[in-house]
N, C-alpha and C. Protein backbone atom coordinates (compact mmCIF):
# COMPACT_ATOMS: atom_id res chain seq x y z
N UNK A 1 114.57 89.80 133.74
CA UNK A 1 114.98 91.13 133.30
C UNK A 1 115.21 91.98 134.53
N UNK A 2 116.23 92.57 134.61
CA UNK A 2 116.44 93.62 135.68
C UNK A 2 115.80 94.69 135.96
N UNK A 3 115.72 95.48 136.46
CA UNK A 3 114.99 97.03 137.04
C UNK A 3 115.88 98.02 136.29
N UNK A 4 117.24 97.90 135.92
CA UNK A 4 118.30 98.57 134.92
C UNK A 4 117.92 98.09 133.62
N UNK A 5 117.44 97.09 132.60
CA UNK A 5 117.12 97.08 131.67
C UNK A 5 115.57 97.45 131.45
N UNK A 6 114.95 97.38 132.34
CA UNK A 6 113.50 97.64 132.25
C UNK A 6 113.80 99.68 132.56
N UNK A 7 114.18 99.72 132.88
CA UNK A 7 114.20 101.50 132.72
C UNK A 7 115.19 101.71 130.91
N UNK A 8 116.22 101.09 130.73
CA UNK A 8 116.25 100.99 129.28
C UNK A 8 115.06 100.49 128.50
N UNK A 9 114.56 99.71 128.73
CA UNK A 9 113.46 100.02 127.75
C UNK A 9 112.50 100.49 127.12
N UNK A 10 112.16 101.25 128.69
CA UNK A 10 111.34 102.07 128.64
C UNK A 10 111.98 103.22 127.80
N UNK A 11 112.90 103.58 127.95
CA UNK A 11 113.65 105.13 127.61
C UNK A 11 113.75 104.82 126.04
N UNK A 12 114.07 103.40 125.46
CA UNK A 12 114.14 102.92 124.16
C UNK A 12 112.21 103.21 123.34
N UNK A 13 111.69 102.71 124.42
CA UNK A 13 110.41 102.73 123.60
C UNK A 13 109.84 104.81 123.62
N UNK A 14 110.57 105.19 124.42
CA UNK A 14 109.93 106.47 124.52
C UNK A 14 110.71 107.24 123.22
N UNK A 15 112.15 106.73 122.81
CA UNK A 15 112.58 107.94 121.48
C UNK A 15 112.23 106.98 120.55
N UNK A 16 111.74 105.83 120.61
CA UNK A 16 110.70 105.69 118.88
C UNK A 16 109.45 106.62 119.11
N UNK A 17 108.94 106.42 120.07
CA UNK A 17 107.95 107.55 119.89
C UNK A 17 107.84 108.94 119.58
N UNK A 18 109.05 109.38 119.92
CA UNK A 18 109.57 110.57 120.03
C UNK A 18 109.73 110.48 118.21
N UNK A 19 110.20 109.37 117.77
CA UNK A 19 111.03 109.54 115.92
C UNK A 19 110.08 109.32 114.81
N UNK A 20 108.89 108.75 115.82
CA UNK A 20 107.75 108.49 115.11
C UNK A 20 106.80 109.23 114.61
N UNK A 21 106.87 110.74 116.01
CA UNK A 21 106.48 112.02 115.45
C UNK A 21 107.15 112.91 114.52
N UNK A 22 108.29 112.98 115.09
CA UNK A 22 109.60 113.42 114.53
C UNK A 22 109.36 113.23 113.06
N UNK A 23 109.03 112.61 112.51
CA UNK A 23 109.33 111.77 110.90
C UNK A 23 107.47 111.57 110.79
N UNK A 24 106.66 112.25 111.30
CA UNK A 24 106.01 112.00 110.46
C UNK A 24 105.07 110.68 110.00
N UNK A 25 105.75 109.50 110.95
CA UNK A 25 105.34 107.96 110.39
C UNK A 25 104.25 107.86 111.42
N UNK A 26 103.33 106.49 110.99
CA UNK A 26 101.93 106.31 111.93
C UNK A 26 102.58 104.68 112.71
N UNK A 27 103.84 104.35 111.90
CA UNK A 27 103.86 102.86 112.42
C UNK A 27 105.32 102.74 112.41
N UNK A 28 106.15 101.91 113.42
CA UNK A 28 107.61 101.40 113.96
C UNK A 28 107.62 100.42 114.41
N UNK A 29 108.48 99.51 113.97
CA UNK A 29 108.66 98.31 114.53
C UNK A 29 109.82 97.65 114.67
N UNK A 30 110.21 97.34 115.75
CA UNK A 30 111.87 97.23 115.96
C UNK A 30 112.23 95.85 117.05
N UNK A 31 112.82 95.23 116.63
CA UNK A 31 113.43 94.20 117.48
C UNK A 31 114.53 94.24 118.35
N UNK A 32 115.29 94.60 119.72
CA UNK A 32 116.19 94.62 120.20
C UNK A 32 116.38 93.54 121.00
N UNK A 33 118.13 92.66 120.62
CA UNK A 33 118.37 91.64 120.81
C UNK A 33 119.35 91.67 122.38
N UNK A 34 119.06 90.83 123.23
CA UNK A 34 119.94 91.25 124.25
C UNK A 34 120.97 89.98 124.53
N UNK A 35 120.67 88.66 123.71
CA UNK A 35 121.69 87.63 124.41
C UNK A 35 121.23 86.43 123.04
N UNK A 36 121.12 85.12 123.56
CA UNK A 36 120.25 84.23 122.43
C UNK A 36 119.42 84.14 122.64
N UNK A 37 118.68 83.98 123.92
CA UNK A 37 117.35 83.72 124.46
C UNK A 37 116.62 85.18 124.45
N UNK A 38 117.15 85.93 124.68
CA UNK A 38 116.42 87.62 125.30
C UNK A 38 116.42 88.73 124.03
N UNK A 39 115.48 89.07 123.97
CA UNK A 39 115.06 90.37 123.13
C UNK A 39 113.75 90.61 123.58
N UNK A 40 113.39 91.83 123.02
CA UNK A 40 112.38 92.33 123.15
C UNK A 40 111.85 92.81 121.51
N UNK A 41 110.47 93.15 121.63
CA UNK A 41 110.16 93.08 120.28
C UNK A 41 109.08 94.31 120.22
N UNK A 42 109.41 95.40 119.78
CA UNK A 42 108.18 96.90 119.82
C UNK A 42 107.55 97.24 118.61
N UNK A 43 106.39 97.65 118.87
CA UNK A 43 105.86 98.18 117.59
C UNK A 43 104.92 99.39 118.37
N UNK A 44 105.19 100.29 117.36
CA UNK A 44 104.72 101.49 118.13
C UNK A 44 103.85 102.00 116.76
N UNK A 45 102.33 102.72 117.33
CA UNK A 45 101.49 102.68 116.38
C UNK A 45 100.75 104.01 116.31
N UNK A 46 100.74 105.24 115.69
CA UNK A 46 99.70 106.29 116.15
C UNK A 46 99.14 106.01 115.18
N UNK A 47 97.70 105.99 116.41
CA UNK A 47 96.11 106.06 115.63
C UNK A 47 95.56 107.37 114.78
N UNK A 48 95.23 107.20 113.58
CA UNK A 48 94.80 108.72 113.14
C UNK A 48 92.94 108.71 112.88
N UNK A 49 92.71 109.71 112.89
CA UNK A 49 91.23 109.58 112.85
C UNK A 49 90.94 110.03 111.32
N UNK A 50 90.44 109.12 111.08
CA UNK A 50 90.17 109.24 109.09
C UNK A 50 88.94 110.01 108.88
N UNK A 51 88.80 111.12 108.37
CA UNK A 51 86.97 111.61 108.21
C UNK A 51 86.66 111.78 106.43
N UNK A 52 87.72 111.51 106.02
CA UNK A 52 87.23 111.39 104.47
C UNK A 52 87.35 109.72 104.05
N UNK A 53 86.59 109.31 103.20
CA UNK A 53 86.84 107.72 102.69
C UNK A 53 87.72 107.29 102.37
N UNK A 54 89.07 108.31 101.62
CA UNK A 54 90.31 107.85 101.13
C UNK A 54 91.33 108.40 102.57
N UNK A 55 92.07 107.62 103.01
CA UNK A 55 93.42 107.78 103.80
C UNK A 55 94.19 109.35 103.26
N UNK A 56 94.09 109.92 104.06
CA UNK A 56 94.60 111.67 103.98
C UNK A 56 96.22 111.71 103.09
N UNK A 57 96.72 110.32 103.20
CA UNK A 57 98.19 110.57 102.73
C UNK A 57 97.99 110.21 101.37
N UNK A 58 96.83 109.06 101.02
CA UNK A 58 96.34 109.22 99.39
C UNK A 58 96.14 110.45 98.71
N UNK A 59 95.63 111.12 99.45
CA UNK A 59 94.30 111.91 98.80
C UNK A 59 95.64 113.19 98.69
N UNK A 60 96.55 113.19 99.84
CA UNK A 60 97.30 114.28 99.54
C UNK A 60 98.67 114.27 98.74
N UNK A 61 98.85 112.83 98.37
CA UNK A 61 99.80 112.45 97.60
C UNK A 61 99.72 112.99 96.16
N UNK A 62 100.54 113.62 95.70
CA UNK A 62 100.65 114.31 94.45
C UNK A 62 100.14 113.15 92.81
N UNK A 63 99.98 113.49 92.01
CA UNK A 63 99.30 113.09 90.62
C UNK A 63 100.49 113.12 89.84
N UNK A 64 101.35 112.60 88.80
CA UNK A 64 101.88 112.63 87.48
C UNK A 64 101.15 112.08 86.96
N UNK A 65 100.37 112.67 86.23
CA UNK A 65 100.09 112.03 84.55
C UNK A 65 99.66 112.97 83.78
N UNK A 66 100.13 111.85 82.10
CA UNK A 66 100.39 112.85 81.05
C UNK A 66 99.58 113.56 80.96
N UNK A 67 99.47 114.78 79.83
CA UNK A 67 98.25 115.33 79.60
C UNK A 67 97.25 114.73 78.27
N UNK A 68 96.35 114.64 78.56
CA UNK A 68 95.09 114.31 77.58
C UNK A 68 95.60 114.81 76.26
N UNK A 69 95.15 114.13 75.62
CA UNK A 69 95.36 114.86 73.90
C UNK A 69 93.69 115.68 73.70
N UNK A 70 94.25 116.91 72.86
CA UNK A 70 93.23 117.57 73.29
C UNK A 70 91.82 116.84 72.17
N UNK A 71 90.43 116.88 72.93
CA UNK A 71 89.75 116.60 72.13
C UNK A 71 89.24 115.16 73.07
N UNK A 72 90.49 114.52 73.72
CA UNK A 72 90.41 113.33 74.48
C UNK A 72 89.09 113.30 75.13
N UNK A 73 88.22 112.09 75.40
CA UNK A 73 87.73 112.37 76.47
C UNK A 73 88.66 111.94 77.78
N UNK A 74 88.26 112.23 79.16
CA UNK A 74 88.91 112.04 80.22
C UNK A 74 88.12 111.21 80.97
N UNK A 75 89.12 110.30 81.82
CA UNK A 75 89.07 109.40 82.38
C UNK A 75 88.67 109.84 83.82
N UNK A 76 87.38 109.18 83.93
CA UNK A 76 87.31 108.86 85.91
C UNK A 76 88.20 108.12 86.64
N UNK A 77 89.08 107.49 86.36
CA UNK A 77 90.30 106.49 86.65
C UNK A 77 90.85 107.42 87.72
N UNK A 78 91.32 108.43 87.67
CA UNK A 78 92.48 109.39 88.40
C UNK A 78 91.53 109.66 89.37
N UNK A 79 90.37 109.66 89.89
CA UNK A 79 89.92 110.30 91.04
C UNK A 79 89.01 108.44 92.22
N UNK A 80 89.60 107.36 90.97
CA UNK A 80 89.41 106.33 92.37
C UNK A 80 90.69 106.04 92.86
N UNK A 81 90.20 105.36 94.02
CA UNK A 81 91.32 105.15 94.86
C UNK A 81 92.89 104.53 94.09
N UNK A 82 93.61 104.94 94.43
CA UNK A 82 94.88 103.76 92.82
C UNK A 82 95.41 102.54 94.15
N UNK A 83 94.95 102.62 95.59
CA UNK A 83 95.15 101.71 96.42
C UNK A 83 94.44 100.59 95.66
N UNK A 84 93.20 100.81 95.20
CA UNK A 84 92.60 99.62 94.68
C UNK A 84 92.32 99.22 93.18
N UNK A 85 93.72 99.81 92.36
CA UNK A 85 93.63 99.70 91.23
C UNK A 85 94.35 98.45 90.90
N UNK A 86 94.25 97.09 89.85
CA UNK A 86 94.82 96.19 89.61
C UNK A 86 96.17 96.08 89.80
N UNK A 87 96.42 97.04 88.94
CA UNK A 87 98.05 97.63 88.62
C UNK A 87 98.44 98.14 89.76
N UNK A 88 98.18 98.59 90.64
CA UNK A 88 98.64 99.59 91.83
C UNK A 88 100.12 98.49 91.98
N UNK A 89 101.15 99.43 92.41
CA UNK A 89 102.44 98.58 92.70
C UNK A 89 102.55 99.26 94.09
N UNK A 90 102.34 98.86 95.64
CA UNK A 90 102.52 99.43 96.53
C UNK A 90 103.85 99.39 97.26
N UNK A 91 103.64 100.03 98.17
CA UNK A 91 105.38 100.71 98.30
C UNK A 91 105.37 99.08 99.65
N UNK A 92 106.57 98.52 99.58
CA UNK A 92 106.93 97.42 100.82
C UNK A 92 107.44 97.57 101.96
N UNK A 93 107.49 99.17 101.79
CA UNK A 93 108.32 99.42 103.09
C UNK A 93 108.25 101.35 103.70
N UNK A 94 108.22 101.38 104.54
CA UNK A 94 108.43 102.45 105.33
C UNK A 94 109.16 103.36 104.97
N UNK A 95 109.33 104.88 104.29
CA UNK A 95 110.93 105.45 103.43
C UNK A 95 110.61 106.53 102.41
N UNK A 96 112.04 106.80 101.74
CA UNK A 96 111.57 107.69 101.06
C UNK A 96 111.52 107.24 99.44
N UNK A 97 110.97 107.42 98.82
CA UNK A 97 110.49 107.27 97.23
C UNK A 97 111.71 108.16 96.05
N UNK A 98 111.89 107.74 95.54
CA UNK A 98 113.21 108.94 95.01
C UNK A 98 113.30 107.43 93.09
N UNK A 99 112.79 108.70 92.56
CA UNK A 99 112.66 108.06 91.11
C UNK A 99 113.15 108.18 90.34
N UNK A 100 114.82 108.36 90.67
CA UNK A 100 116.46 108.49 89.82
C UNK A 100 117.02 107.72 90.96
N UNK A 101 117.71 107.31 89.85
CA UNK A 101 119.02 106.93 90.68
C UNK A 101 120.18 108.19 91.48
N UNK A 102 120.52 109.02 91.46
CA UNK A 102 120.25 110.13 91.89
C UNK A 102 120.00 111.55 91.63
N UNK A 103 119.94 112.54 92.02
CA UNK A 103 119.49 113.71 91.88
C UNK A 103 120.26 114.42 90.69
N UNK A 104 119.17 114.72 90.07
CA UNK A 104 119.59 115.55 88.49
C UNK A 104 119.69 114.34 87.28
N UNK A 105 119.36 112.69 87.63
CA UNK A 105 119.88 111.81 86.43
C UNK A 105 118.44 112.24 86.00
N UNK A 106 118.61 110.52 85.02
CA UNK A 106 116.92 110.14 84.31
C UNK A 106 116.03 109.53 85.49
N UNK A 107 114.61 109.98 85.17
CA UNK A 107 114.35 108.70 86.65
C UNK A 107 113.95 107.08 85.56
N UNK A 108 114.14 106.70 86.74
CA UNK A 108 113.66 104.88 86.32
C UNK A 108 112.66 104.64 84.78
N UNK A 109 111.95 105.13 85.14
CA UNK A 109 110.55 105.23 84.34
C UNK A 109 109.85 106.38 83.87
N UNK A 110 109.41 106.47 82.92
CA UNK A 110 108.36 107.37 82.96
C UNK A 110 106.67 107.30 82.72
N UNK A 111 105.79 107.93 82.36
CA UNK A 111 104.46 107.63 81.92
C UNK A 111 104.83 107.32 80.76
N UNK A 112 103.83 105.59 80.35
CA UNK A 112 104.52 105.72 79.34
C UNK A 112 105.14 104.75 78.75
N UNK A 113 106.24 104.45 79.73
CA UNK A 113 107.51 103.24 79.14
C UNK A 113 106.61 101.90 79.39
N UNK A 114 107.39 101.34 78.17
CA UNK A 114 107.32 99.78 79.14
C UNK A 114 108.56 99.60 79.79
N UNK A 115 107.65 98.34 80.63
CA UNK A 115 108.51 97.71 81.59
C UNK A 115 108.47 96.76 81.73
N UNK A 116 109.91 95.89 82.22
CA UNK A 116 109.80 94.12 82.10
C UNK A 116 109.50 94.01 83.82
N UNK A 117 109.03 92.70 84.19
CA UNK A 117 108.84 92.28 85.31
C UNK A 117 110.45 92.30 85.68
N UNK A 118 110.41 92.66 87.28
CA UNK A 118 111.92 92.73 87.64
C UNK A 118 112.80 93.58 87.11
N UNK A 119 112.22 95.02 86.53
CA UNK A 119 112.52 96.52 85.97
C UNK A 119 112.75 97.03 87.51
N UNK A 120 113.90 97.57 87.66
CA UNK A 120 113.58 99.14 88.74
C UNK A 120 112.58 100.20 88.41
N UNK A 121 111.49 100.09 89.61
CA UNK A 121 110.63 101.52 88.73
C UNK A 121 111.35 102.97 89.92
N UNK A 122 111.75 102.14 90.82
CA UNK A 122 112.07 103.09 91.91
C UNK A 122 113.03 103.00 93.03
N UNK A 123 113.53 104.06 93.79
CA UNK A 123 113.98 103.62 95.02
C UNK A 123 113.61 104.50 96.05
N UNK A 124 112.99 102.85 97.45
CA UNK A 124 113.71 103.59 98.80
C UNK A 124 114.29 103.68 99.74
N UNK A 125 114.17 104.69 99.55
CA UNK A 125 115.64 104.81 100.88
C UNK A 125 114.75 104.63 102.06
N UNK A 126 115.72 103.67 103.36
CA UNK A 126 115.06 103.32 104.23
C UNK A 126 115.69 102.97 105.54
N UNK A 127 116.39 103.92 106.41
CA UNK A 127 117.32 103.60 107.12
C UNK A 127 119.06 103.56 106.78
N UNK A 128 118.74 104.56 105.61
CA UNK A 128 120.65 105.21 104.58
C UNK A 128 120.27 103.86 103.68
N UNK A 129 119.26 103.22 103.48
CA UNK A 129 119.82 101.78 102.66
C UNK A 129 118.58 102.12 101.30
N UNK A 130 119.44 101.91 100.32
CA UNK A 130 118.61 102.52 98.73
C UNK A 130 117.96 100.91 98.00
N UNK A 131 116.58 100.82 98.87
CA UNK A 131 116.43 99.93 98.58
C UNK A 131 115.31 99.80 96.71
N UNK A 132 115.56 99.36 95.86
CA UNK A 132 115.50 99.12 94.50
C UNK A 132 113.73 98.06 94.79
N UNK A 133 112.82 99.29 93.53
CA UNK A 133 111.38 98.42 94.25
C UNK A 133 111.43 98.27 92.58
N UNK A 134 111.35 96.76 92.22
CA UNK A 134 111.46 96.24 91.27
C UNK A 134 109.32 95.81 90.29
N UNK A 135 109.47 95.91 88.94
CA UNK A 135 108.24 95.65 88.81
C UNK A 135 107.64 94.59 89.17
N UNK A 136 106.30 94.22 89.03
CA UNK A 136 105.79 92.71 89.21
C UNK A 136 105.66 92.26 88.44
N UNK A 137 105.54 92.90 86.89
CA UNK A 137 105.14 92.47 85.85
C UNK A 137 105.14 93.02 84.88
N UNK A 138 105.36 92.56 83.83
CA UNK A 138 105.51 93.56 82.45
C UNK A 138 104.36 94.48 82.41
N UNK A 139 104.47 95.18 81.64
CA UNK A 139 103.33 96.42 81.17
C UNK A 139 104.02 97.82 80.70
N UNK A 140 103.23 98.65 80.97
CA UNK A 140 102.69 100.27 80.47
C UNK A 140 103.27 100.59 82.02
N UNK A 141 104.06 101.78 82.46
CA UNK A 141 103.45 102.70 83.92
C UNK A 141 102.32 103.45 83.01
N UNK A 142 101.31 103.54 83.54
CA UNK A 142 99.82 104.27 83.44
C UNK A 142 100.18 105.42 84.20
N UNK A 143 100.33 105.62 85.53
CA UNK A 143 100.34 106.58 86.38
C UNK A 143 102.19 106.34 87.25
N UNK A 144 102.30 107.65 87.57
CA UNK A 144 103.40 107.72 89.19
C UNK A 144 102.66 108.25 89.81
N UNK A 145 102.68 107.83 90.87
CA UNK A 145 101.46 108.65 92.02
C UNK A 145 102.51 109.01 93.06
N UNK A 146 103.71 109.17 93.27
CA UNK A 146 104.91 109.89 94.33
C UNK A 146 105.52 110.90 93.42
N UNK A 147 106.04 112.28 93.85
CA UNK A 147 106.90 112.48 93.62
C UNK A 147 108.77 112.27 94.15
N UNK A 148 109.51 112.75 93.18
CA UNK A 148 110.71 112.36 94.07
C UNK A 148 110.73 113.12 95.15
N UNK A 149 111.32 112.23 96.08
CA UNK A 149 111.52 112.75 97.48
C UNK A 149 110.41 112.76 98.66
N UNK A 150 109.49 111.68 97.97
CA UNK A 150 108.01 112.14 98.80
C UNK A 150 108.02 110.43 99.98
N UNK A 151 108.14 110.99 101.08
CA UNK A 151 108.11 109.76 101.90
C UNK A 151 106.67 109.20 101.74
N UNK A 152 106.77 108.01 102.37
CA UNK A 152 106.33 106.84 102.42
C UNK A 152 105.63 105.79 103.04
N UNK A 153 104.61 105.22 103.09
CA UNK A 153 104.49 104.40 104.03
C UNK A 153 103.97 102.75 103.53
N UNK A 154 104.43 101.93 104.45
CA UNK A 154 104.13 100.38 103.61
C UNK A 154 102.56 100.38 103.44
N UNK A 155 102.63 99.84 101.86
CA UNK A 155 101.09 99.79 101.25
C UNK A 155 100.90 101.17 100.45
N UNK A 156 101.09 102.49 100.77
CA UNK A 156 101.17 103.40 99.64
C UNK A 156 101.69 103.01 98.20
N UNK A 157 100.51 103.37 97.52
CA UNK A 157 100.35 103.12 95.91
C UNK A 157 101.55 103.76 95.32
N UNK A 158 102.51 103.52 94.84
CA UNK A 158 103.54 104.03 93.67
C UNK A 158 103.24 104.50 92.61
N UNK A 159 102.89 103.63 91.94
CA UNK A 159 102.56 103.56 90.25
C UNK A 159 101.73 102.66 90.22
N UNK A 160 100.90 102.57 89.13
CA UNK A 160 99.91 102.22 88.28
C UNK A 160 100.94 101.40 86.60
N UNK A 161 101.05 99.99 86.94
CA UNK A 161 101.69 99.30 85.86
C UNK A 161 100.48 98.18 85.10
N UNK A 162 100.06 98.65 83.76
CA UNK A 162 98.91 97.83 83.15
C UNK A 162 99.73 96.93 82.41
């Protein structure tokens, strides 16, 4: 590697860092190819310091669900983690969450519907690309735990599908 590509890389690894704040994300990972044999391979990572038990982007991630019928009793369900709920459908990728196809339609799903395995419950967008997060399995959505437009990170809980 040269002393001219090694100052490119450096300058490459410094505006992911720079996009990493920029946007909000804790994690980047990028492959740049230079020939057949040569690339380089980055992952850029900010550490956050956790002081509550649930991950701050859980805990601050917004709630849809229906309302109780009155008289209901209510469920402790909504205040454990939905990272570790059976059903949890987690997000695969890095992006934004957007639960229409676009702005002003129906969204995908609601509380509520069923759904067949290999249903769209959602999309994200992830680099201009609308990527379609399909179910795992038939059921109920129980919960949406994003709203539209609410970015993302791989492993964030979506929905709740029983």
């Amino acid at each position: 590697m040269t002393k001219n590509n090694h100052e490119n890389d450096v300058a490459f690894i410094q505006a992911l860092a720079e996009l990493l704040n920029k946007n909000d994300l804790t994690e980047l990972s990028v492959m740049r190819e230079y020939g057949e044999d040569d690339s380089l391979e980055v992952r850029v990572v900010k550490q956050a310091t956790i002081v509550a038990p649930a991950p701050a982007s859980y805990a601050a991630a917004p709630v849809s669900t229906a309302a109780p019928a009155p008289g209901a009793p209510i469920a402790a369900e909504p205040s454990a983690d939905p990272a570790n709920h059976p059903g949890a459908v987690p997000s695969p990728m890095v992006g934004t969450a957007y639960l229409a196809a676009e702005p002003g339609t129906e969204p995908f799903v609601a509380i509520g519907a069923a759904v067949k395995e290999g249903q769209t419950l959602l999309i994200i967008e992830a680099m201009k690309t609308m990527n379609h997060i399909p179910a795992p399995k038939s059921g109920t959505v129980k919960r949406i735990l994003v709203d539209d437009g609410t970015p993302v990170e791989y492993g964030t809980p979506l929905m709740i599908v029983e």
